[in-house]
PDB file of N, CA and C in Angstrom:
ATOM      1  N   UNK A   1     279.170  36.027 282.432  1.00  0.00           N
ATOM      2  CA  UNK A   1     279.442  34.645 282.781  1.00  0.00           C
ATOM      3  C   UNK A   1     279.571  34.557 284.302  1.00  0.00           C
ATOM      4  N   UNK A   2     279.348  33.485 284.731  1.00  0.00           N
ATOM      5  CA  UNK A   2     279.073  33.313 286.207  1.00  0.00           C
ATOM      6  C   UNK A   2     280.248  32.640 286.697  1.00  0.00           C
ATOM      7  N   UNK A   3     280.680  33.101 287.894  1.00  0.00           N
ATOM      8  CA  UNK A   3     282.313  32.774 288.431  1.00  0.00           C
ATOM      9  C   UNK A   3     282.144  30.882 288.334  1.00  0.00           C
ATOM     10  N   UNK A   4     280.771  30.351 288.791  1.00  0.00           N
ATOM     11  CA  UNK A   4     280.697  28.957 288.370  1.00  0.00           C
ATOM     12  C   UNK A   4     281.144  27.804 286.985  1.00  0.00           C
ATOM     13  N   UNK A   5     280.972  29.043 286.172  1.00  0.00           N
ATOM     14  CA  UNK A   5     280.867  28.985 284.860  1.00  0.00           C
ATOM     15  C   UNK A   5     282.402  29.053 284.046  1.00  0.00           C
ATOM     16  N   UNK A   6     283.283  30.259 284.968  1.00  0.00           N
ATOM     17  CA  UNK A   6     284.504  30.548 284.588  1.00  0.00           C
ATOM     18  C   UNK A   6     285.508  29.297 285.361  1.00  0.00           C
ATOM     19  N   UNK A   7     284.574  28.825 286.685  1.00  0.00           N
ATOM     20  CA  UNK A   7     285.834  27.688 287.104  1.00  0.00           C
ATOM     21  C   UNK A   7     285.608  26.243 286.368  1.00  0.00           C
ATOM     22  N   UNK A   8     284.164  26.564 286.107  1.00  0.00           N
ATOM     23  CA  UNK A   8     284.488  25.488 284.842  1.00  0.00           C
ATOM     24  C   UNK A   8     285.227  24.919 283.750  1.00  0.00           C
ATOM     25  N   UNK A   9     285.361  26.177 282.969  1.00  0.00           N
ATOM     26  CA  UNK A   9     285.916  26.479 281.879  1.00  0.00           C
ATOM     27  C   UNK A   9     287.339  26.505 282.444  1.00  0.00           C
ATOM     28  N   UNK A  10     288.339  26.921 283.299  1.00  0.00           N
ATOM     29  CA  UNK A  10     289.162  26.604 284.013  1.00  0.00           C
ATOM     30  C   UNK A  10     289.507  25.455 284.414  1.00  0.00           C
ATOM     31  N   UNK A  11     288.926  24.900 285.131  1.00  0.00           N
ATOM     32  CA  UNK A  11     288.940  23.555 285.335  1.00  0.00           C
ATOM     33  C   UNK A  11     289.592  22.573 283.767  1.00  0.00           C
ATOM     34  N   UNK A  12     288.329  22.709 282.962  1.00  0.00           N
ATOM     35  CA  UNK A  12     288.550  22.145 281.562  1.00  0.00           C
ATOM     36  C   UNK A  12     289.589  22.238 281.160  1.00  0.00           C
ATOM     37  N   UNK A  13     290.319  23.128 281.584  1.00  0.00           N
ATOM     38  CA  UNK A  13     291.829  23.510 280.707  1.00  0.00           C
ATOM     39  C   UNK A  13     292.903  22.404 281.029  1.00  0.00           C
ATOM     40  N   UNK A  14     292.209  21.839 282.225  1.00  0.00           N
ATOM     41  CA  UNK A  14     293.533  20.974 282.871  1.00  0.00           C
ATOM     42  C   UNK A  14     293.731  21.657 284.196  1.00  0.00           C
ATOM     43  N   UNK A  15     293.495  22.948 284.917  1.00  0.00           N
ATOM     44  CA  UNK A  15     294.009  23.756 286.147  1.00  0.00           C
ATOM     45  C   UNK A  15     293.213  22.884 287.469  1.00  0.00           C
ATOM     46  N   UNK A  16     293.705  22.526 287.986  1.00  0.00           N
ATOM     47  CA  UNK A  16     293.119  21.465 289.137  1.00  0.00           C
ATOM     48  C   UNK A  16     292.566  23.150 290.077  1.00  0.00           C
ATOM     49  N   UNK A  17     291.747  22.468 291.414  1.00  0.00           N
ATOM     50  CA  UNK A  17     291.147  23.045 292.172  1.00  0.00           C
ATOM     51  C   UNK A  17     292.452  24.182 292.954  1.00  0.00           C
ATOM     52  N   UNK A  18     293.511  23.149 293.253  1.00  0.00           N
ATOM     53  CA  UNK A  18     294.178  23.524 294.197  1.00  0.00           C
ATOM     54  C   UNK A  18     295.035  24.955 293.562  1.00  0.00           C
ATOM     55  N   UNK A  19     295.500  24.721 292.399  1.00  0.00           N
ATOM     56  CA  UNK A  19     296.367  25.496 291.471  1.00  0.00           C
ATOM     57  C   UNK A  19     295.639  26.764 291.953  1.00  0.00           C
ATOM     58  N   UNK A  20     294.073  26.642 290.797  1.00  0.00           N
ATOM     59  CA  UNK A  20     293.267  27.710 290.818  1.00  0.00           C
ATOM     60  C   UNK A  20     293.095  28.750 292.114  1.00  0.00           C
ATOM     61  N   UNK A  21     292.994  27.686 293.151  1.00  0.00           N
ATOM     62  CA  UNK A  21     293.204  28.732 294.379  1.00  0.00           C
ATOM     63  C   UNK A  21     293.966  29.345 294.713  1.00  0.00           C
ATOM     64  N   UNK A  22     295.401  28.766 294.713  1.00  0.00           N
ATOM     65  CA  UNK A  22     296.637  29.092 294.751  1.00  0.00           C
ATOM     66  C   UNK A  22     296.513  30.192 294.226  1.00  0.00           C
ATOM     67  N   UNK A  23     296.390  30.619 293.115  1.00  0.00           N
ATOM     68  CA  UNK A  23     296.059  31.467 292.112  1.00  0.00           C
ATOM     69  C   UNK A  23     294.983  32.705 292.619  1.00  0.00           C
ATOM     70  N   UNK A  24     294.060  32.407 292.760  1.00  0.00           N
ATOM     71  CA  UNK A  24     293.208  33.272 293.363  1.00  0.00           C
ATOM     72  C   UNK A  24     293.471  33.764 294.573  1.00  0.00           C
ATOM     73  N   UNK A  25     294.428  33.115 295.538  1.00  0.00           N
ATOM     74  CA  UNK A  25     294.498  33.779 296.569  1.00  0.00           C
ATOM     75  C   UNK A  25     293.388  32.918 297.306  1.00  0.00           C
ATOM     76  N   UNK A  26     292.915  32.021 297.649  1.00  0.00           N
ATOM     77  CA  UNK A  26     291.974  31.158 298.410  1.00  0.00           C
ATOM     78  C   UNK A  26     292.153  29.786 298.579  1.00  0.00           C
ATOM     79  N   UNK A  27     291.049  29.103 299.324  1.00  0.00           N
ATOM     80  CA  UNK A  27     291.556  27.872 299.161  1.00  0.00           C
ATOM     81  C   UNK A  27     290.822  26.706 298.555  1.00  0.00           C
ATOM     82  N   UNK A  28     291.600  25.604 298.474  1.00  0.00           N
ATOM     83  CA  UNK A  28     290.627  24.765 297.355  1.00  0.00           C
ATOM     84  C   UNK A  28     289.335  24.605 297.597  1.00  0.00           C
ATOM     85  N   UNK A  29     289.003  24.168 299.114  1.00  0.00           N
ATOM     86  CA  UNK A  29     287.464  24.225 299.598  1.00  0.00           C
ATOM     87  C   UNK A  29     286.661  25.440 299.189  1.00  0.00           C
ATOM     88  N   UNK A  30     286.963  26.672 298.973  1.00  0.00           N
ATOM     89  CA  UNK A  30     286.643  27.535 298.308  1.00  0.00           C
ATOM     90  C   UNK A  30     285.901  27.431 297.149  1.00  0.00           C
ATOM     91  N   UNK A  31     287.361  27.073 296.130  1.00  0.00           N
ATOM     92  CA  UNK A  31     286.813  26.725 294.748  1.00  0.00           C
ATOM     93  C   UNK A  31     285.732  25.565 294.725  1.00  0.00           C
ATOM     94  N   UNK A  32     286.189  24.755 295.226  1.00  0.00           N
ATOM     95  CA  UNK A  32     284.902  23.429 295.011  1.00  0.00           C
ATOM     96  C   UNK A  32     283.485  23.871 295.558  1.00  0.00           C
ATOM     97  N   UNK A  33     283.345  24.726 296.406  1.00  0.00           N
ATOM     98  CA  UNK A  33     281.981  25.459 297.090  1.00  0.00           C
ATOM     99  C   UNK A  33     281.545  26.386 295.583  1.00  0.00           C
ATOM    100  N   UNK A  34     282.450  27.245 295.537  1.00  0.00           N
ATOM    101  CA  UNK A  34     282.048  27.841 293.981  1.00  0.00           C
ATOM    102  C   UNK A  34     281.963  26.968 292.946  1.00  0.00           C
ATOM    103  N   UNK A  35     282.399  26.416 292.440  1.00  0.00           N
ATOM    104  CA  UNK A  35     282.096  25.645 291.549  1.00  0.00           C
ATOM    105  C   UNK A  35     281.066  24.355 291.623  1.00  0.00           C
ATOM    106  N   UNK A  36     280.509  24.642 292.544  1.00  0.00           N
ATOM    107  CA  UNK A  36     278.964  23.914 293.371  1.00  0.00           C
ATOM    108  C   UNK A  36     277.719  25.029 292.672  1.00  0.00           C
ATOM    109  N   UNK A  37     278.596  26.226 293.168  1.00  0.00           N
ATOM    110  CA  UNK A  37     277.260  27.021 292.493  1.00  0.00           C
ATOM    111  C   UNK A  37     276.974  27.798 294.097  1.00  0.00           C
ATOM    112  N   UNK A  38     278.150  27.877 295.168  1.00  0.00           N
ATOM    113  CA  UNK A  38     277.889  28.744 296.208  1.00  0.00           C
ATOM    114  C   UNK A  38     278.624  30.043 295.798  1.00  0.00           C
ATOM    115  N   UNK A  39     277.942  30.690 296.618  1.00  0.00           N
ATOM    116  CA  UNK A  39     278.563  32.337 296.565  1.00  0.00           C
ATOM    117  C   UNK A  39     280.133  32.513 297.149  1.00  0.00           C
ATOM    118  N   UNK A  40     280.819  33.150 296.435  1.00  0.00           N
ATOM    119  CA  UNK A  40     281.873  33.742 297.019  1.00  0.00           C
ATOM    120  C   UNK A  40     282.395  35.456 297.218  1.00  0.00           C
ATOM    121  N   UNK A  41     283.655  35.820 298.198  1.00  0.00           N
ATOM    122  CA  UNK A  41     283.813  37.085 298.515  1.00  0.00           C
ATOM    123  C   UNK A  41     283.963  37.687 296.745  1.00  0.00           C
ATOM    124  N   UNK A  42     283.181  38.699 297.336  1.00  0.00           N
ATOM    125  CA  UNK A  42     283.587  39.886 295.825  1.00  0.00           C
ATOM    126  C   UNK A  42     284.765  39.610 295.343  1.00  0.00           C
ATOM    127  N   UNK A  43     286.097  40.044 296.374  1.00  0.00           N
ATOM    128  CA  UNK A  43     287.605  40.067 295.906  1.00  0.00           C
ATOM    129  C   UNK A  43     288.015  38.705 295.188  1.00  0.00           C
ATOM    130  N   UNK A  44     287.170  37.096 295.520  1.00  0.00           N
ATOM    131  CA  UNK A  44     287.522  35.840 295.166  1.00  0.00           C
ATOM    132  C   UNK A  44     287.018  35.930 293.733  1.00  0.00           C
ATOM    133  N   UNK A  45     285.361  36.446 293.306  1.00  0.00           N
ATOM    134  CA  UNK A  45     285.244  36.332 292.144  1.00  0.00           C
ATOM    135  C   UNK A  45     285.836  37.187 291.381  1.00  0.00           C
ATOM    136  N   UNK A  46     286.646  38.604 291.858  1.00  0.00           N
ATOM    137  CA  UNK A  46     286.912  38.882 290.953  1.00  0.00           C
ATOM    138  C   UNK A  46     288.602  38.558 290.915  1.00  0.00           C
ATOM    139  N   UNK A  47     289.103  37.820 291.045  1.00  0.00           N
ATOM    140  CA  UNK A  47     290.044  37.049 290.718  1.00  0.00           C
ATOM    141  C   UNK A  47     289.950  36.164 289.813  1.00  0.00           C
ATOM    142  N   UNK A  48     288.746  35.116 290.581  1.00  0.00           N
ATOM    143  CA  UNK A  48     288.535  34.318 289.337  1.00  0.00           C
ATOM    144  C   UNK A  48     288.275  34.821 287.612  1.00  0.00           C
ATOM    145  N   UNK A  49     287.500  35.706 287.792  1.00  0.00           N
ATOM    146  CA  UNK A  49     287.550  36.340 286.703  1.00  0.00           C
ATOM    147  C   UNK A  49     288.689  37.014 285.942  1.00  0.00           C
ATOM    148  N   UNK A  50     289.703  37.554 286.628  1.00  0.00           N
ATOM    149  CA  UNK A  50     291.043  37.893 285.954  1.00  0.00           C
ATOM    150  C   UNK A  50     291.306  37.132 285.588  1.00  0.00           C
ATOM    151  N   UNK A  51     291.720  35.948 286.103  1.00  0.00           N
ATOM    152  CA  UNK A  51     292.492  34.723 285.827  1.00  0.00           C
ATOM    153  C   UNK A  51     291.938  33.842 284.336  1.00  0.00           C
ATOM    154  N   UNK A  52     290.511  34.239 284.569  1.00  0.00           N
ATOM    155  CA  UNK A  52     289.626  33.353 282.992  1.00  0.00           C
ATOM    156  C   UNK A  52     290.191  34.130 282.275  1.00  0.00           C
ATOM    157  N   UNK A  53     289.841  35.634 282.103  1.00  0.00           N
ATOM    158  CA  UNK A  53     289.803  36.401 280.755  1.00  0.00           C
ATOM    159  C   UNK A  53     291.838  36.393 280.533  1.00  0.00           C
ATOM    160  N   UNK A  54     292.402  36.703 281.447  1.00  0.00           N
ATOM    161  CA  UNK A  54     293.910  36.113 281.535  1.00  0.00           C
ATOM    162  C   UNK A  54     294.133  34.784 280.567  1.00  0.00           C
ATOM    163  N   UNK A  55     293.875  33.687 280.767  1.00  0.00           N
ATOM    164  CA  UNK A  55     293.758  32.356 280.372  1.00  0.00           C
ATOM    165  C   UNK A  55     293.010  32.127 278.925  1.00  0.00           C
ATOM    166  N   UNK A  56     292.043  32.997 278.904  1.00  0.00           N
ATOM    167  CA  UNK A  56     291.685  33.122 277.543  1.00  0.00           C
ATOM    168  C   UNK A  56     292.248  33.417 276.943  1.00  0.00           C
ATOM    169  N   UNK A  57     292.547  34.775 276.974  1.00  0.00           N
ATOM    170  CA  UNK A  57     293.705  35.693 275.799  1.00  0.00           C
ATOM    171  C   UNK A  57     294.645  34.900 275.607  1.00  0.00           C
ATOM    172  N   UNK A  58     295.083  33.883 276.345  1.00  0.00           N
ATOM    173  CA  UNK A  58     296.236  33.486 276.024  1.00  0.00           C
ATOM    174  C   UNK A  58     296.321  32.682 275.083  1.00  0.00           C
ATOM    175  N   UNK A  59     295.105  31.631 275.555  1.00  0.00           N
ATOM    176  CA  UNK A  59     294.262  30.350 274.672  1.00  0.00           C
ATOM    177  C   UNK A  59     293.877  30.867 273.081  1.00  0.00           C
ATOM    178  N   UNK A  60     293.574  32.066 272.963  1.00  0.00           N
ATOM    179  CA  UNK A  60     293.164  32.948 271.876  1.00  0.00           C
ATOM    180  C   UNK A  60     294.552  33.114 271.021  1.00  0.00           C
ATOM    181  N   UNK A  61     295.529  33.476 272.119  1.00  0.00           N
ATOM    182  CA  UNK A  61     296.843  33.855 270.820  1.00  0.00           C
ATOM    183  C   UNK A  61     297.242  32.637 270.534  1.00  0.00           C
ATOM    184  N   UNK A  62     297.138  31.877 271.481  1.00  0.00           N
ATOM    185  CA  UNK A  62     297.878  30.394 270.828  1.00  0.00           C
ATOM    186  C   UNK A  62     297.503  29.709 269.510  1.00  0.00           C
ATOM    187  N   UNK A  63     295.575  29.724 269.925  1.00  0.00           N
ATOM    188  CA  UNK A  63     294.691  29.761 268.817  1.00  0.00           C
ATOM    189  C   UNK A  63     295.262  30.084 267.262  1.00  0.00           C
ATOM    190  N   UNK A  64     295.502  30.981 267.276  1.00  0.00           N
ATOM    191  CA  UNK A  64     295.884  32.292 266.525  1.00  0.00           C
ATOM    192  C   UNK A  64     297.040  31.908 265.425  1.00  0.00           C
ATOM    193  N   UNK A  65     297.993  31.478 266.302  1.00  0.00           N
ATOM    194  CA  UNK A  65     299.834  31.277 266.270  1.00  0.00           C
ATOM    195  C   UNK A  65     299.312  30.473 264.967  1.00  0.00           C
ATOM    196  N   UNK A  66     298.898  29.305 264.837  1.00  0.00           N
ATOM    197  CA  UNK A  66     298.927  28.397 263.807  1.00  0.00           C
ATOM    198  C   UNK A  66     298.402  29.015 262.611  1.00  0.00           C
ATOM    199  N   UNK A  67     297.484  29.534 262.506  1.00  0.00           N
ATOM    200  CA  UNK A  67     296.829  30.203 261.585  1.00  0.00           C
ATOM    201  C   UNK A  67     297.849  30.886 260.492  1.00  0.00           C
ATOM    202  N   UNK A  68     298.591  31.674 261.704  1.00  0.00           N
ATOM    203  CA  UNK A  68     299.201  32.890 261.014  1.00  0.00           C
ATOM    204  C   UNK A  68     300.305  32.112 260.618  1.00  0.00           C
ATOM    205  N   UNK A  69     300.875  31.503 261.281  1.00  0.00           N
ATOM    206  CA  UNK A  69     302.154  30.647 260.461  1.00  0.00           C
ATOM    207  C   UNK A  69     301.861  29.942 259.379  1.00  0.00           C
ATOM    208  N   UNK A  70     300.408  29.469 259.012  1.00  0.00           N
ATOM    209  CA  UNK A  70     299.826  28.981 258.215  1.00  0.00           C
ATOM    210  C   UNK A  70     299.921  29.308 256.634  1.00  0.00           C
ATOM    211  N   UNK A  71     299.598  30.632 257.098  1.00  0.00           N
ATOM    212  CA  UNK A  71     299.473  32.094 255.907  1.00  0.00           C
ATOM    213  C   UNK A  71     300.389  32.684 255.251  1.00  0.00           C
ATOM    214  N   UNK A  72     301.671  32.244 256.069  1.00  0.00           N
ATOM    215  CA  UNK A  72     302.818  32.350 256.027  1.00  0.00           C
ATOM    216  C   UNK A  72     303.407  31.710 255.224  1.00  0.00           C
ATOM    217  N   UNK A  73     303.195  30.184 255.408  1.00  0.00           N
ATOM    218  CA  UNK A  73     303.461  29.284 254.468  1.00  0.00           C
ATOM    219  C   UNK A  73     303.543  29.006 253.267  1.00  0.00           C
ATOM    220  N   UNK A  74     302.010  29.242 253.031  1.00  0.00           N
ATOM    221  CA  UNK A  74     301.205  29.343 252.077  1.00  0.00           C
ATOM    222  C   UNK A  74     301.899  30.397 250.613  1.00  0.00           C
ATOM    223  N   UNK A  75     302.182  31.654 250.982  1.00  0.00           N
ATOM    224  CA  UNK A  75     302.678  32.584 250.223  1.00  0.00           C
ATOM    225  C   UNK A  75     303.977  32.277 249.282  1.00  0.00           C
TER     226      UNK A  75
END
């Protein structure tokens, strides 16, 4: 997936530009250049990228939580 692609999907979550940078260690003009589809430093994308697969897993257990309480129920 392309760091464009991950501030997307970021973005979507609700995480504004500024947060995300905050976050990454950069600044919002940054993110909005990347998320244009310009290149950024190695160390920026791979932040961004911690921060997605970070944000996922999390999105994933939350996912998850209902299910299993679900199953729970159920029994």
């Amino acid at each position: 997936m392309t760091v464009q692609k991950m501030i997307a999907a970021l973005l979507a979550t609700g995480l504004s530009q500024k947060a995300l940078a905050e976050l990454a260690g950069t600044t919002q003009p940054t993110i909005h250049r990347a998320a244009k589809g310009a290149g950024v430093r190695y160390e920026t994308g791979k932040e961004i990228e911690r921060i997605y697969h970070e944000r996922s897993s999390l999105q994933r257990s939350e996912d998850q939580a209902p299910k299993a309480q679900a199953m729970e129920g159920s029994q």
